[in-house]
Protein backbone atom coordinates (compact mmCIF):
# COMPACT_ATOMS: atom_id res chain seq x y z
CA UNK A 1 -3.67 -42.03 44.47
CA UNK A 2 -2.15 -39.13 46.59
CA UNK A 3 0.11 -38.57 44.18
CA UNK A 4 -2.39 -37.73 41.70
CA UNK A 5 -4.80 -36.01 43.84
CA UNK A 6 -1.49 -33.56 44.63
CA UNK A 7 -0.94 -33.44 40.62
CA UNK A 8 -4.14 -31.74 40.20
CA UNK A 9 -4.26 -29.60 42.92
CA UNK A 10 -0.71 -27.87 41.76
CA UNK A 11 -2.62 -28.08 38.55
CA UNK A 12 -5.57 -26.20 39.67
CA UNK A 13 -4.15 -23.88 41.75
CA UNK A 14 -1.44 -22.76 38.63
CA UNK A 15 -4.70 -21.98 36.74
CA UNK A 16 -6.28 -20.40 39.03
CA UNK A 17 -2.60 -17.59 39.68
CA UNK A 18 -2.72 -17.04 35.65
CA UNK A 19 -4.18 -13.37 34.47
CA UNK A 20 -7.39 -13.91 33.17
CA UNK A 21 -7.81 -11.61 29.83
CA UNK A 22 -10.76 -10.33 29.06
CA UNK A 23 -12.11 -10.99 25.62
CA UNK A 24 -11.90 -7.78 22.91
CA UNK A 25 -15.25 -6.74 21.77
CA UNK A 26 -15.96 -3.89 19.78
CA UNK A 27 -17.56 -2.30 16.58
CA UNK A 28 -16.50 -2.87 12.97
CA UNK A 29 -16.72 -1.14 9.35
CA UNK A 30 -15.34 -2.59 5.91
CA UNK A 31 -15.62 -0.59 2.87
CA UNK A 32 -14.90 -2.22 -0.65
CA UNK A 33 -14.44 -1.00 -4.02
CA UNK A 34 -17.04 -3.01 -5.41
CA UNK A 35 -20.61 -3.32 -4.46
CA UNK A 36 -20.86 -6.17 -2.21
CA UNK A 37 -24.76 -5.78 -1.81
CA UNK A 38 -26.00 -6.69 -5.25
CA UNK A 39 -26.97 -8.55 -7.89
CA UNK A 40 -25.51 -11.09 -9.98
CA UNK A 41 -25.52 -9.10 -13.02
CA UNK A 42 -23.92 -6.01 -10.94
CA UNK A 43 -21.32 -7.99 -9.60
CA UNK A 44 -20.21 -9.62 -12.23
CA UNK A 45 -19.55 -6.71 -14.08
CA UNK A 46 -17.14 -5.44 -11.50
CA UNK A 47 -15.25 -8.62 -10.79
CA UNK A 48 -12.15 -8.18 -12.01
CA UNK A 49 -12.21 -4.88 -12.93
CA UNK A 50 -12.68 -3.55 -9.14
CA UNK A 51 -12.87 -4.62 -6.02
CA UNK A 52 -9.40 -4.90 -5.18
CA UNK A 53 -9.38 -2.45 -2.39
CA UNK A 54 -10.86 -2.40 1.16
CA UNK A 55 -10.58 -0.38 4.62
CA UNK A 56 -11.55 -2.32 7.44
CA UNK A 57 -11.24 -0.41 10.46
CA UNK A 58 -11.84 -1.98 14.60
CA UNK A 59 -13.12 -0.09 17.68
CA UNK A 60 -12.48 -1.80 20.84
CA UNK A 61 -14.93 -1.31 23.33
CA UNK A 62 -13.40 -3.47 26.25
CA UNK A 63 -11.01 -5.85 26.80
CA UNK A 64 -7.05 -7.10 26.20
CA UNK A 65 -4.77 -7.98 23.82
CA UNK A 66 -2.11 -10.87 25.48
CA UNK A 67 -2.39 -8.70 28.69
CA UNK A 68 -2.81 -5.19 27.12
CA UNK A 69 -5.56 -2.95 27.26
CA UNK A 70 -6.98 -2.20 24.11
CA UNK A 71 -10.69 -0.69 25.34
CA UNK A 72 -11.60 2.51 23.70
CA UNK A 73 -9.02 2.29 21.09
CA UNK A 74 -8.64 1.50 17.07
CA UNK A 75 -7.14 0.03 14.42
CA UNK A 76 -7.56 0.37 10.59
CA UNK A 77 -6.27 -1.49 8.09
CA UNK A 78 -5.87 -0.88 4.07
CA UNK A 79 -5.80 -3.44 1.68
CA UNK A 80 -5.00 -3.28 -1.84
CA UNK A 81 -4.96 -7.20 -3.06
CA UNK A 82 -4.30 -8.74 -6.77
CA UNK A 83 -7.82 -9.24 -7.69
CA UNK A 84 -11.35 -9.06 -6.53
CA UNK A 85 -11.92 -9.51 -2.45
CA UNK A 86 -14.27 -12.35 -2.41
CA UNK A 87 -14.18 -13.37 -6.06
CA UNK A 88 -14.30 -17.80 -5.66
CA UNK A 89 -12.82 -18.09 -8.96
CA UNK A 90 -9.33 -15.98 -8.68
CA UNK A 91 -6.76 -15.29 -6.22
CA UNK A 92 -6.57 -11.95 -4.30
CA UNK A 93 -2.89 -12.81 -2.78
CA UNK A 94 -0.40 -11.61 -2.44
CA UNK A 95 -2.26 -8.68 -0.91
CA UNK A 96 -0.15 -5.73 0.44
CA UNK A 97 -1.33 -3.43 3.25
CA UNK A 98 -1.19 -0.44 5.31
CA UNK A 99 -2.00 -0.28 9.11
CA UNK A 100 -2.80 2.76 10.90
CA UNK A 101 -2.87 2.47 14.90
CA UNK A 102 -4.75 4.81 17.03
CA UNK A 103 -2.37 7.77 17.93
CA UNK A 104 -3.41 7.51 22.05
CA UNK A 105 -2.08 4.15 22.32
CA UNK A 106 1.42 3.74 24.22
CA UNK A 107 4.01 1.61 22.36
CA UNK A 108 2.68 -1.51 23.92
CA UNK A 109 -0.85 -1.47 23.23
CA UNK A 110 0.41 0.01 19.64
CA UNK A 111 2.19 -3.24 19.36
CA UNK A 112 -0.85 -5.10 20.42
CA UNK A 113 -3.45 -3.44 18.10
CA UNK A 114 -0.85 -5.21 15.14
CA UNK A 115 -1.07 -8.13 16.15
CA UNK A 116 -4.87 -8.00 16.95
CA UNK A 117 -5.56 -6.59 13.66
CA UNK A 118 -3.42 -9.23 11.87
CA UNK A 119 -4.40 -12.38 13.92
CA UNK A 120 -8.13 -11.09 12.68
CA UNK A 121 -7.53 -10.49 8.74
CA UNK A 122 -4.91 -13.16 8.34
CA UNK A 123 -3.63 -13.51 5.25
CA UNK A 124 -5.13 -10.11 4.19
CA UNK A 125 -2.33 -8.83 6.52
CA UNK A 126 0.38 -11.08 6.07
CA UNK A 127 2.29 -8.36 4.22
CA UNK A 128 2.14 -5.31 5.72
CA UNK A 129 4.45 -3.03 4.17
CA UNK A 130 3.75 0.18 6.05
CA UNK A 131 2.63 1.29 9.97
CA UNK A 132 1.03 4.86 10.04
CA UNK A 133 0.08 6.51 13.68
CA UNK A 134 -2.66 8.66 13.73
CA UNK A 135 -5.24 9.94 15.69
CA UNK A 136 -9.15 7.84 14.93
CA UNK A 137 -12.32 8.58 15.32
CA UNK A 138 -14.88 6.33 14.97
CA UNK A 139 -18.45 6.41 15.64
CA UNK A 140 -20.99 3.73 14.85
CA UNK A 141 -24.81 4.21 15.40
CA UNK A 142 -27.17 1.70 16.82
CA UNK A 143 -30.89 1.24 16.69
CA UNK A 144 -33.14 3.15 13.83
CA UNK A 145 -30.05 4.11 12.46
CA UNK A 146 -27.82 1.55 12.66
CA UNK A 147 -26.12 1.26 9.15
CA UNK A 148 -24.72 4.73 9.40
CA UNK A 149 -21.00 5.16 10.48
CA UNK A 150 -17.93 7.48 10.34
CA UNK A 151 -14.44 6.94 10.92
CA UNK A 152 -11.70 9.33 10.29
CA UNK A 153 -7.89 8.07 10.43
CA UNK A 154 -6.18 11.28 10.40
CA UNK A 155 -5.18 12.26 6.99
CA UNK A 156 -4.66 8.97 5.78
CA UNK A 157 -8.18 6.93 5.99
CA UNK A 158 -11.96 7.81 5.97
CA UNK A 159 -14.98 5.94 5.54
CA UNK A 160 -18.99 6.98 5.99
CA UNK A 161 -22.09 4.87 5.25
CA UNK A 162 -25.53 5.04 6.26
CA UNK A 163 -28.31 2.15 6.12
CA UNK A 164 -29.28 0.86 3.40
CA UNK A 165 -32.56 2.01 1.50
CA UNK A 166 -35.43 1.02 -0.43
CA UNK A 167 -33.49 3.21 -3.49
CA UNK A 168 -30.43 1.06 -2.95
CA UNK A 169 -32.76 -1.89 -4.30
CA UNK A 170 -32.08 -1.51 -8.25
CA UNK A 171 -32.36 -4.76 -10.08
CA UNK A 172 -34.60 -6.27 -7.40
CA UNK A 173 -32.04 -9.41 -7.06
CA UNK A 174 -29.63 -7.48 -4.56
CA UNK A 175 -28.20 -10.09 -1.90
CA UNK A 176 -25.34 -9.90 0.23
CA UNK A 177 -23.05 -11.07 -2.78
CA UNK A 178 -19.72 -11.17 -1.07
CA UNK A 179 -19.29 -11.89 2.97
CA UNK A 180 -17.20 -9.71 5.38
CA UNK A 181 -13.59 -10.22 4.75
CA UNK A 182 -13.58 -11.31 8.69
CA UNK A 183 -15.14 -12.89 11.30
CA UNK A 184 -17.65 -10.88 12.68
CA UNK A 185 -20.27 -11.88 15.87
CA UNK A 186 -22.85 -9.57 13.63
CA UNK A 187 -22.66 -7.72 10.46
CA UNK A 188 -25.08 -5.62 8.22
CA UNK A 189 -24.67 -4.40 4.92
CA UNK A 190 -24.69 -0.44 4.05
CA UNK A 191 -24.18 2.22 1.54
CA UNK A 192 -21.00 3.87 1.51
CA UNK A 193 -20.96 7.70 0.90
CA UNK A 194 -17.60 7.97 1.04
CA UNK A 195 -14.34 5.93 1.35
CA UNK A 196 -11.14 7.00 0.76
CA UNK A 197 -7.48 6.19 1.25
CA UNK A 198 -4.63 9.21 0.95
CA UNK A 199 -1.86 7.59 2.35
CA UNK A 200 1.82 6.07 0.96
CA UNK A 201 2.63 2.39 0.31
CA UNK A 202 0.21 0.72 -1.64
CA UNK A 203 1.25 2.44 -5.23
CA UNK A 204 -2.19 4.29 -5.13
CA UNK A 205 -4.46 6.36 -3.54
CA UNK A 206 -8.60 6.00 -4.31
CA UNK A 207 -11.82 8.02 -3.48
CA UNK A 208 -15.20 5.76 -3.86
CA UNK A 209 -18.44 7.44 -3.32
CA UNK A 210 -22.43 6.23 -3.66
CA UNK A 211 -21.20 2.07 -3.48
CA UNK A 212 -23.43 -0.66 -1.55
CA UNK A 213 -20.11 -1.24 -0.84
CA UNK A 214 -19.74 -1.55 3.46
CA UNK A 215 -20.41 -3.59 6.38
CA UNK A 216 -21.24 -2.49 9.51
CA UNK A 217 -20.94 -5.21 12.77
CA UNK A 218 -19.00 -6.09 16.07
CA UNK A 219 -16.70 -8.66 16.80
């Protein structure tokens, strides 16, 4: 009986001298290239035909990576896949991707915005063929206006959206056709004004404007 009472307390006390790590919370925006708040007959017109591209971008408002502090910093990520992100009835892999990691990071935290990034997309990310550094800027509103974003990745990345709209509603069907490519604690659909991706590696560059086309959440 000693014995085990002794067990535990070496136990206990082991937990108690290991770094506690604060969870990473933050703010998130996707963009597609297809409408992903829409109706049936919308979206089936685009599958297959678009929809094969995404930015999905993180803002860490507190917390660490593994031991690193990632709070007030970002991470985007650009996917180009082999079909139609979300499409049930054909495979999007092998997807390739692009990350670019927030320029004010130091090599460690720049190391642990990868992995953060990846462990969160998964497969999405699972071949990553280039690592940009830039600087981002990313602001997300909340309230009334919550909907509308910006982010900026330097010269390679930019996405803005605003809240959706009784003028968004065109067939009168419009649903949140496709999920968030991730796991999100809240997200909202909105309309993408602009989305773009300028940068090397994926084979090409794209420019979507006027799309129901983004989520807006936090993770």
């Amino acid at each position: 009986m000693r014995r085990i009472i002794s067990s535990l307390t070496i136990g206990l006390l082991l937990l108690s001298a290991m770094p506690a790590f604060a969870a990473v919370t933050g703010d998130y925006l996707e963009a597609r290239s297809a409408d992903i708040y829409t109706g049936p007959c919308f979206a089936m017109s685009e599958v297959g035909l678009t929809g094969q591209e995404a930015i999905l971008a993180w803002k860490v408002r507190e917390g660490d990576w593994k031991g690193v502090s990632l709070a007030g910093l970002s991470v985007v990520a650009v996917v180009r896949a082999s079909a139609t992100l979300g499409d049930p009835y054909h495979d999007p892999y092998p997807a390739r991707s692009v990350l670019i990691v927030d320029s004010r990071a130091n090599d460690q935290q720049k190391a642990a915005l990868e992995a953060f990034a990846e462990s969160k997309a998964g497969n999405l990310l699972a071949h990553v063929v280039r690592v940009e550094v830039a600087p981002i800027e990313m602001t997300i509103e909340h309230g009334d206006m919550h909907g509308a974003a910006k982010m900026v990745a330097g010269k390679f990345a930019q996405v803005e959206t605003r809240s959706l709209c009784q003028g968004d509603h065109i067939c009168g069907n419009e649903t949140v056709f496709y999920p968030p490519l991730v796991a999100l604690n809240h997200s909202m659909p909105a309309f993408t004004l602009e989305s773009d991706y300028s940068g090397q590696g994926l084979g090409e560059v794209w420019k979507n404007v006027d799309k129901r086309s983004a989520f807006v959440g936090s993770f």
